[in-house]
N, C-alpha and C. Protein backbone atom coordinates (compact mmCIF):
# COMPACT_ATOMS: atom_id res chain seq x y z
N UNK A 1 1.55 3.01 19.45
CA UNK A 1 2.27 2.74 18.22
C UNK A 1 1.43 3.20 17.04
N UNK A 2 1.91 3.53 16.18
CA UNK A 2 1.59 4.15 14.68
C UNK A 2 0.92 2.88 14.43
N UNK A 3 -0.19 3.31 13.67
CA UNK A 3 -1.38 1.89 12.65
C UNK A 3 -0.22 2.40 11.10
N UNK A 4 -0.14 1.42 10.17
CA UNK A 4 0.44 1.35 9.04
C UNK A 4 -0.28 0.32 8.18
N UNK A 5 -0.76 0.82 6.98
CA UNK A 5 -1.40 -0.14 5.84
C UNK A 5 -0.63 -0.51 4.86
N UNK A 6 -0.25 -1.54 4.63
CA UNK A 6 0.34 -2.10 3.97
C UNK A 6 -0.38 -2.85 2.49
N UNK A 7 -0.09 -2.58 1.23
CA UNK A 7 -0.35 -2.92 0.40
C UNK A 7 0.03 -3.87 -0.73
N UNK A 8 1.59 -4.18 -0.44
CA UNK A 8 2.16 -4.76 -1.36
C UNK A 8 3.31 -5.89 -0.61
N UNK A 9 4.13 -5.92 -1.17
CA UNK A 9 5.27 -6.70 -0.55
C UNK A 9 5.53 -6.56 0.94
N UNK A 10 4.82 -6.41 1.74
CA UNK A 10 5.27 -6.63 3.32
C UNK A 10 3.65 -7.02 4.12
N UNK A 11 2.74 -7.54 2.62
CA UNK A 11 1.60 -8.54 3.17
C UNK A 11 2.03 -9.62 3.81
N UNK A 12 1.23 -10.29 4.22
CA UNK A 12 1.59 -11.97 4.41
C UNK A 12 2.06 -12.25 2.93
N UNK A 13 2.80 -13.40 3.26
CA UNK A 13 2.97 -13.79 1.61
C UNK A 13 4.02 -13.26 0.77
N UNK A 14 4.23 -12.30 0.76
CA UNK A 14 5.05 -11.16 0.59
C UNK A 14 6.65 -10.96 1.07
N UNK A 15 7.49 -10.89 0.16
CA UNK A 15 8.80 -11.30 0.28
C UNK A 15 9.73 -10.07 1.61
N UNK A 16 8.71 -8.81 1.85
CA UNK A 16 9.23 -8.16 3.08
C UNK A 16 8.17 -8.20 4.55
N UNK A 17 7.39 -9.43 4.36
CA UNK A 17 6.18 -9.67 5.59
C UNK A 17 7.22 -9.82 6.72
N UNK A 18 8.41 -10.66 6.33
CA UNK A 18 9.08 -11.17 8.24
C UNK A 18 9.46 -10.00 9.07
N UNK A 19 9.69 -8.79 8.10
CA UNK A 19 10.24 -7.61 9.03
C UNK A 19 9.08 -6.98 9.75
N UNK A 20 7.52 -7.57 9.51
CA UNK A 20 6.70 -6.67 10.03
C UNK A 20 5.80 -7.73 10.70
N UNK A 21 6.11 -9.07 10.10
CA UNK A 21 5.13 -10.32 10.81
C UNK A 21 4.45 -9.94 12.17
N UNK A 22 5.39 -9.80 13.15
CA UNK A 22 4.96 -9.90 14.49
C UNK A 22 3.76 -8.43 14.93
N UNK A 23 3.95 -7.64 14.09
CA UNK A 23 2.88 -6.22 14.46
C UNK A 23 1.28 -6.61 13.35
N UNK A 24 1.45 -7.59 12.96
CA UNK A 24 0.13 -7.41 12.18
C UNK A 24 -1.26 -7.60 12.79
N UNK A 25 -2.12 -6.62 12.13
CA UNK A 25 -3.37 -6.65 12.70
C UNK A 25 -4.11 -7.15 12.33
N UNK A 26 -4.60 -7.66 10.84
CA UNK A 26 -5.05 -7.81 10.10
C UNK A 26 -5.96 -7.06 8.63
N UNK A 27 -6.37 -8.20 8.01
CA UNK A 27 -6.59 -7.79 6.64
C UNK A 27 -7.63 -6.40 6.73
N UNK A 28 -7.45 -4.93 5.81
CA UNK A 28 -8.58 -4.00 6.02
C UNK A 28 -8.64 -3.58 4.62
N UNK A 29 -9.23 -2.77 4.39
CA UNK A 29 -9.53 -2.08 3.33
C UNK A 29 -9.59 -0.66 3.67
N UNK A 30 -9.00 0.48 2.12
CA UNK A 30 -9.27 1.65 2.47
C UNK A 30 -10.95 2.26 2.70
N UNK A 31 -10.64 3.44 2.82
CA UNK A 31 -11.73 4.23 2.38
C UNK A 31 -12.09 3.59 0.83
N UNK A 32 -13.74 4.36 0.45
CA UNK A 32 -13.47 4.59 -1.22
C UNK A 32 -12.77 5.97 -1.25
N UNK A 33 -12.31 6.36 -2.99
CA UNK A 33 -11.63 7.36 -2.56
C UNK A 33 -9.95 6.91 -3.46
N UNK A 34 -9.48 6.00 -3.71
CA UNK A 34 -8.45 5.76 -3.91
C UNK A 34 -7.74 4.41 -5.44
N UNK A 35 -7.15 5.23 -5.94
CA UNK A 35 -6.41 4.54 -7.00
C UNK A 35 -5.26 3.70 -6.60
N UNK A 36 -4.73 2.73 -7.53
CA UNK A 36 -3.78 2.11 -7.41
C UNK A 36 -3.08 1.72 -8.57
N UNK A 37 -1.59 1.76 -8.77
CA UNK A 37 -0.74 1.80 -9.65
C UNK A 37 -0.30 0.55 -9.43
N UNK A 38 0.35 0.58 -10.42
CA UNK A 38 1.59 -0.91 -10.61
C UNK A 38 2.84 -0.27 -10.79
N UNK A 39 4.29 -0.38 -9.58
CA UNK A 39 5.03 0.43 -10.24
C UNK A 39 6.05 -0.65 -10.81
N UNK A 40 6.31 -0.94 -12.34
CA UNK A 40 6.98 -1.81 -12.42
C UNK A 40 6.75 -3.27 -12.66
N UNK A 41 5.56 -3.24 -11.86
CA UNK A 41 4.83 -4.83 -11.47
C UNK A 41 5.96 -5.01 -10.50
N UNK A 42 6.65 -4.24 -9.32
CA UNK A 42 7.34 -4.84 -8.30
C UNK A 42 6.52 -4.18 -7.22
N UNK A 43 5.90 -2.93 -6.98
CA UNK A 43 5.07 -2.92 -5.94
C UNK A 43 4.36 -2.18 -6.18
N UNK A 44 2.97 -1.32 -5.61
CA UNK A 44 2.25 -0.77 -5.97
C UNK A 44 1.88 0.48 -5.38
N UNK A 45 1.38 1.31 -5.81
CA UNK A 45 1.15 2.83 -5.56
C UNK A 45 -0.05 3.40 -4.92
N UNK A 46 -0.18 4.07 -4.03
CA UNK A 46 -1.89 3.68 -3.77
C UNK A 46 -2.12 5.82 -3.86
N UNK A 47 -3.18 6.03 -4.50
CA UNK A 47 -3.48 7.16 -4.67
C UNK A 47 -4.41 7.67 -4.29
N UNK A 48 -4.86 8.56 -3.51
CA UNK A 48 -6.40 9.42 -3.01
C UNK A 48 -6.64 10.03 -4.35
N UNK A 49 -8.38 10.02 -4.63
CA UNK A 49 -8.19 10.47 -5.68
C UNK A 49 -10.01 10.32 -4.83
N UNK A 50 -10.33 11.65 -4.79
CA UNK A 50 -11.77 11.66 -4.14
C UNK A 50 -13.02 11.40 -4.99
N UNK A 51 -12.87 11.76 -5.78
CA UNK A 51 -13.49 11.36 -7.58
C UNK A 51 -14.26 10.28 -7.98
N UNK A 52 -13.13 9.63 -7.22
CA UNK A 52 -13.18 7.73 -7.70
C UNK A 52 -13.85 7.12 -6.31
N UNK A 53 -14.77 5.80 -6.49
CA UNK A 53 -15.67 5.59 -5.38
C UNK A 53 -15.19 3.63 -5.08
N UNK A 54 -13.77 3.94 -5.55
CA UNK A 54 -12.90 2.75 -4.66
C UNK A 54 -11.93 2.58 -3.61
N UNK A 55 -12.45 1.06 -3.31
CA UNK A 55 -11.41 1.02 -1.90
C UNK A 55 -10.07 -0.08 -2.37
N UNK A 56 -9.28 -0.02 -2.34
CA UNK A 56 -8.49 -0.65 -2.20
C UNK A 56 -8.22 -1.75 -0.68
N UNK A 57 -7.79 -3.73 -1.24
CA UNK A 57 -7.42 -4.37 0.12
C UNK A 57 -5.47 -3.91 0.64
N UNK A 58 -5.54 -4.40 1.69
CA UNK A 58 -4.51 -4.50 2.53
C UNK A 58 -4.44 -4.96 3.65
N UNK A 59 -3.58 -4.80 4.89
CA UNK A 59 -3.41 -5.48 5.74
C UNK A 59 -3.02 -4.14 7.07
N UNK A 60 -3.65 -4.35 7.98
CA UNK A 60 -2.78 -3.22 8.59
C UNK A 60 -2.25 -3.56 10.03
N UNK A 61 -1.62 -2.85 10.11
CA UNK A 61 0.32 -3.12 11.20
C UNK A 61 0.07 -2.01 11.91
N UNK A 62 0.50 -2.64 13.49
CA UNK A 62 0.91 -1.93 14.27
C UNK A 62 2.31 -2.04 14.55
N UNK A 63 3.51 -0.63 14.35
CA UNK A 63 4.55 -0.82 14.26
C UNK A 63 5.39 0.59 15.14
N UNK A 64 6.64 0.23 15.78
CA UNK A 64 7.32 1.18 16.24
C UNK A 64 7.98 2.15 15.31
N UNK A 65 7.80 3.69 15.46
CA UNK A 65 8.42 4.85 15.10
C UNK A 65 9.98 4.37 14.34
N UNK A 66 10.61 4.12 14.99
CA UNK A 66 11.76 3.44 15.30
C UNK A 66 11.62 2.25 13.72
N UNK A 67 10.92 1.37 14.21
CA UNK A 67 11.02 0.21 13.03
C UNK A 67 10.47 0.89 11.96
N UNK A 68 9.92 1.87 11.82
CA UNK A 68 9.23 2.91 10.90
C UNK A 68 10.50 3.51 10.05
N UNK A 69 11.45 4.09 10.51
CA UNK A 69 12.50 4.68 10.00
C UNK A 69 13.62 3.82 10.27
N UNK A 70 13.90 2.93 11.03
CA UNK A 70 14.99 2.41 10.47
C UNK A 70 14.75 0.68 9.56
N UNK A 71 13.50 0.78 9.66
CA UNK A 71 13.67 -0.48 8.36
C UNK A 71 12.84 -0.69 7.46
N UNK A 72 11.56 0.02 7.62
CA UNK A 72 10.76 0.32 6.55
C UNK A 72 11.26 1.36 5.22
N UNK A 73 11.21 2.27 5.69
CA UNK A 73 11.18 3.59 5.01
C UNK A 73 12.79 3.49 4.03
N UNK A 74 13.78 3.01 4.88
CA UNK A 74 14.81 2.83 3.76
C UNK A 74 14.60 1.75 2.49
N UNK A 75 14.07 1.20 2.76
CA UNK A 75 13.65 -0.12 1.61
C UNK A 75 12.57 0.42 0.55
N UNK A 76 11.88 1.39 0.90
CA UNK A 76 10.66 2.04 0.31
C UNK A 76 11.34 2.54 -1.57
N UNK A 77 10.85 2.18 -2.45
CA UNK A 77 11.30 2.79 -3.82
C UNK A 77 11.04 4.38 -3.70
N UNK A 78 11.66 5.28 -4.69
CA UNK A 78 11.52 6.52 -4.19
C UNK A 78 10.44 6.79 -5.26
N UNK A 79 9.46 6.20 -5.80
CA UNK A 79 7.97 6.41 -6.28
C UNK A 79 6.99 6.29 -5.52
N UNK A 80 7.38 6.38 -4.24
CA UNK A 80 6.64 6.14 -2.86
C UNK A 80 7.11 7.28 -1.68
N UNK A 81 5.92 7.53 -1.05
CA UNK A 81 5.81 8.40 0.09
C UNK A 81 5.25 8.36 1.26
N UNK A 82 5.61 8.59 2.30
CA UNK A 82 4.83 8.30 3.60
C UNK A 82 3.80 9.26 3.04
N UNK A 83 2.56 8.71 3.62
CA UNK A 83 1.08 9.44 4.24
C UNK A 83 -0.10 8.99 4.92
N UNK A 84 -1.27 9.89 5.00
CA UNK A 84 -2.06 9.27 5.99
C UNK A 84 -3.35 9.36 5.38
N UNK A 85 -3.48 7.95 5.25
CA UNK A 85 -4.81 7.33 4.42
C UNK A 85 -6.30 7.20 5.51
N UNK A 86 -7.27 6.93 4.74
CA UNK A 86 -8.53 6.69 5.55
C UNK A 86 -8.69 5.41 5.11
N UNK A 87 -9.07 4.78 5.92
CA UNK A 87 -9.65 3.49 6.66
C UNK A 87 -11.18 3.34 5.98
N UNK A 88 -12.04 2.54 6.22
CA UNK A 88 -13.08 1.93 5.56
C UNK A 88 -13.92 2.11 6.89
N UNK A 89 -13.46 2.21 7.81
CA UNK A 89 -13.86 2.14 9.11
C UNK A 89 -13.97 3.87 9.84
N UNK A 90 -13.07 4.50 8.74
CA UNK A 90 -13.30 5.93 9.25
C UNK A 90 -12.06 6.35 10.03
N UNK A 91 -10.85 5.75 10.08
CA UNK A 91 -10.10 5.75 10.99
C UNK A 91 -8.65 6.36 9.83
N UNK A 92 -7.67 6.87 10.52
CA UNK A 92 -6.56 7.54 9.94
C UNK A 92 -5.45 6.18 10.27
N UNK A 93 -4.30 6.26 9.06
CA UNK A 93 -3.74 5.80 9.52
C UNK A 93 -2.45 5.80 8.72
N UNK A 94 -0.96 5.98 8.34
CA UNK A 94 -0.04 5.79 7.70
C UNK A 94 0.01 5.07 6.10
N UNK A 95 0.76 5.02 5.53
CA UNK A 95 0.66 4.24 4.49
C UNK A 95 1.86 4.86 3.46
N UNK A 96 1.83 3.92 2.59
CA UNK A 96 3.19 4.55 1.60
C UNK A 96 2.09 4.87 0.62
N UNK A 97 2.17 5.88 0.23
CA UNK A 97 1.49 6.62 -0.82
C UNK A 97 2.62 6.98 -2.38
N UNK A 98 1.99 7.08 -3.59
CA UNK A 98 2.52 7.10 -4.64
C UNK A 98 3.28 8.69 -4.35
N UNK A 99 4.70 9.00 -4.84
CA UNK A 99 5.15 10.23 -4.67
C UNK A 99 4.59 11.64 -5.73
N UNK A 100 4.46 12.63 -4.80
CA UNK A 100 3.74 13.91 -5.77
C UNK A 100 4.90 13.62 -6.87
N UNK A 101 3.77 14.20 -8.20
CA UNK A 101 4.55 14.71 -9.21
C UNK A 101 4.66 12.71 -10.13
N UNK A 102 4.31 11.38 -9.21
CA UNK A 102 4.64 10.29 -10.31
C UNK A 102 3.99 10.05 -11.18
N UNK A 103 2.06 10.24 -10.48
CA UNK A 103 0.95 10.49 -11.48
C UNK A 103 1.18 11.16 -13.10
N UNK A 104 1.90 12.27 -12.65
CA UNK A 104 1.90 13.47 -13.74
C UNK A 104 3.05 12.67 -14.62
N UNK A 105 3.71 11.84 -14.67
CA UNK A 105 5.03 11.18 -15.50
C UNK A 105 4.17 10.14 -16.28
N UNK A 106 2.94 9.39 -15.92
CA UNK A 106 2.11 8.78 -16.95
C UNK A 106 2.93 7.24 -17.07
N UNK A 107 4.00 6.68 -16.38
CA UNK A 107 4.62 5.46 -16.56
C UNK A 107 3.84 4.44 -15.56
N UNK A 108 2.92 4.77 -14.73
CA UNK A 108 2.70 3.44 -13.87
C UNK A 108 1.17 3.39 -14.22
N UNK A 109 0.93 1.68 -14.63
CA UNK A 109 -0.22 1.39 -15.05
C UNK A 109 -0.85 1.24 -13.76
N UNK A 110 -2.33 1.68 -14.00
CA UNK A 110 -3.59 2.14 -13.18
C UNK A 110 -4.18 -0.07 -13.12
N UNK A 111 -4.24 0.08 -12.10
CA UNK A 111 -4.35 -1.42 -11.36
C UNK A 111 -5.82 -1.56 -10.65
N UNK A 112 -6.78 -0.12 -10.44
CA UNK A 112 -7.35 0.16 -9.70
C UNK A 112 -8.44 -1.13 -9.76
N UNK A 113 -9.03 -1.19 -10.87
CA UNK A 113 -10.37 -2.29 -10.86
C UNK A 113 -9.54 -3.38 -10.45
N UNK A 114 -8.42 -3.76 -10.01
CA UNK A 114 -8.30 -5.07 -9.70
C UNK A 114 -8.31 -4.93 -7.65
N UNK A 115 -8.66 -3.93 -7.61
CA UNK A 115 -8.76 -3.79 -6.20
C UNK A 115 -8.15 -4.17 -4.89
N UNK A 116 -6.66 -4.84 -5.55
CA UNK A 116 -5.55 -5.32 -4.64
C UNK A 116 -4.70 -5.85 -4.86
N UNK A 117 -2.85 -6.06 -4.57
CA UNK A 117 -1.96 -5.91 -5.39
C UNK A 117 -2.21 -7.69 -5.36
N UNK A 118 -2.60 -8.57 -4.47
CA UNK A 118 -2.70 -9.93 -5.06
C UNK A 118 -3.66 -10.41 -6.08
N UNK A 119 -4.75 -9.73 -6.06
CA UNK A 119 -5.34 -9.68 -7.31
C UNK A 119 -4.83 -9.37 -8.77
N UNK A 120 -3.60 -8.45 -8.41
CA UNK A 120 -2.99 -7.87 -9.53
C UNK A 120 -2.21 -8.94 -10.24
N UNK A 121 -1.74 -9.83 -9.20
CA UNK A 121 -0.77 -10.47 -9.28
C UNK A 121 -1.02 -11.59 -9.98
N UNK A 122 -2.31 -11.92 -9.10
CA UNK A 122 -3.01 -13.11 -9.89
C UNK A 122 -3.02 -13.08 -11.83
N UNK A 123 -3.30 -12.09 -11.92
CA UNK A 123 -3.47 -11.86 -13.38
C UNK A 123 -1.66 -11.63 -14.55
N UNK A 124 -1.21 -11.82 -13.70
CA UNK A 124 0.84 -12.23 -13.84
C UNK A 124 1.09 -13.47 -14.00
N UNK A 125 0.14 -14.41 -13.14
CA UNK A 125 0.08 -15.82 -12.62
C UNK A 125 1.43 -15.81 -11.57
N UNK A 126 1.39 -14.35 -10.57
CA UNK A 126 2.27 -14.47 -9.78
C UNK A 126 1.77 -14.21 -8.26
N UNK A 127 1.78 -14.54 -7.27
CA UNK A 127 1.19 -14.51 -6.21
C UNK A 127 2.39 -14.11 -5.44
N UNK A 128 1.43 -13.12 -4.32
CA UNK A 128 2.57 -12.60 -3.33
C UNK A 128 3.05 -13.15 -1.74
């Protein structure tokens, strides 16, 4: 089965976790290496950006192809993209990535020093 990192709303806690509850692996972190957006303040954007010498938290899922496209990926905002992130551990693995071309539009605030979307949240006084 596909590894998948999850960053935002389908954490624990998180108002789309039950569709993925049963595949979770637990809590990881990326590579350094990577930015993170707010899109909206409804979910968040995660960006490679080799430059930058942060990791972003998350959670990561082992999940079927199948549950991949028929219930993830339709729910996904279209400021989001499948791709394949690095691990902290050195390891490859899926992830919804911010879509080419959203960076360049300048609307989603940069979240990065808060180093994770519940951290982000915290500072909303909203928890996920």
């Amino acid at each position: 089965m596909p590894r998948i990192f999850f960053n935002g709303q389908a954490m624990v806690g998180g108002p789309f976790h039950a569709s993925v509850a049963d595949a979770l692996v637990g809590p990881v972190r990326t590579a350094p290496g990577y930015r993170f957006f707010s899109i909206d303040d409804v979910c968040p954007g995660l960006h490679p950006d080799p430059a930058v010498d942060t990791a972003i938290e998350g959670e990561l899922y082992d999940i079927t192809l199948e549950h991949l496209r028929d219930v993830i990926l339709p729910g996904e905002p279209r400021e989001l993209e499948l791709g394949v992130i690095e691990l902290e551990d050195g390891s490859a693995c899926l992830s919804m990535l911010l879509a080419r071309g959203e960076l360049d539009r300048g609307v989603h605030r940069e979240i990065t020093h808060h180093g994770g979307w519940r951290a982000y949240l915290a500072t909303l006084g909203r928890t996920a």
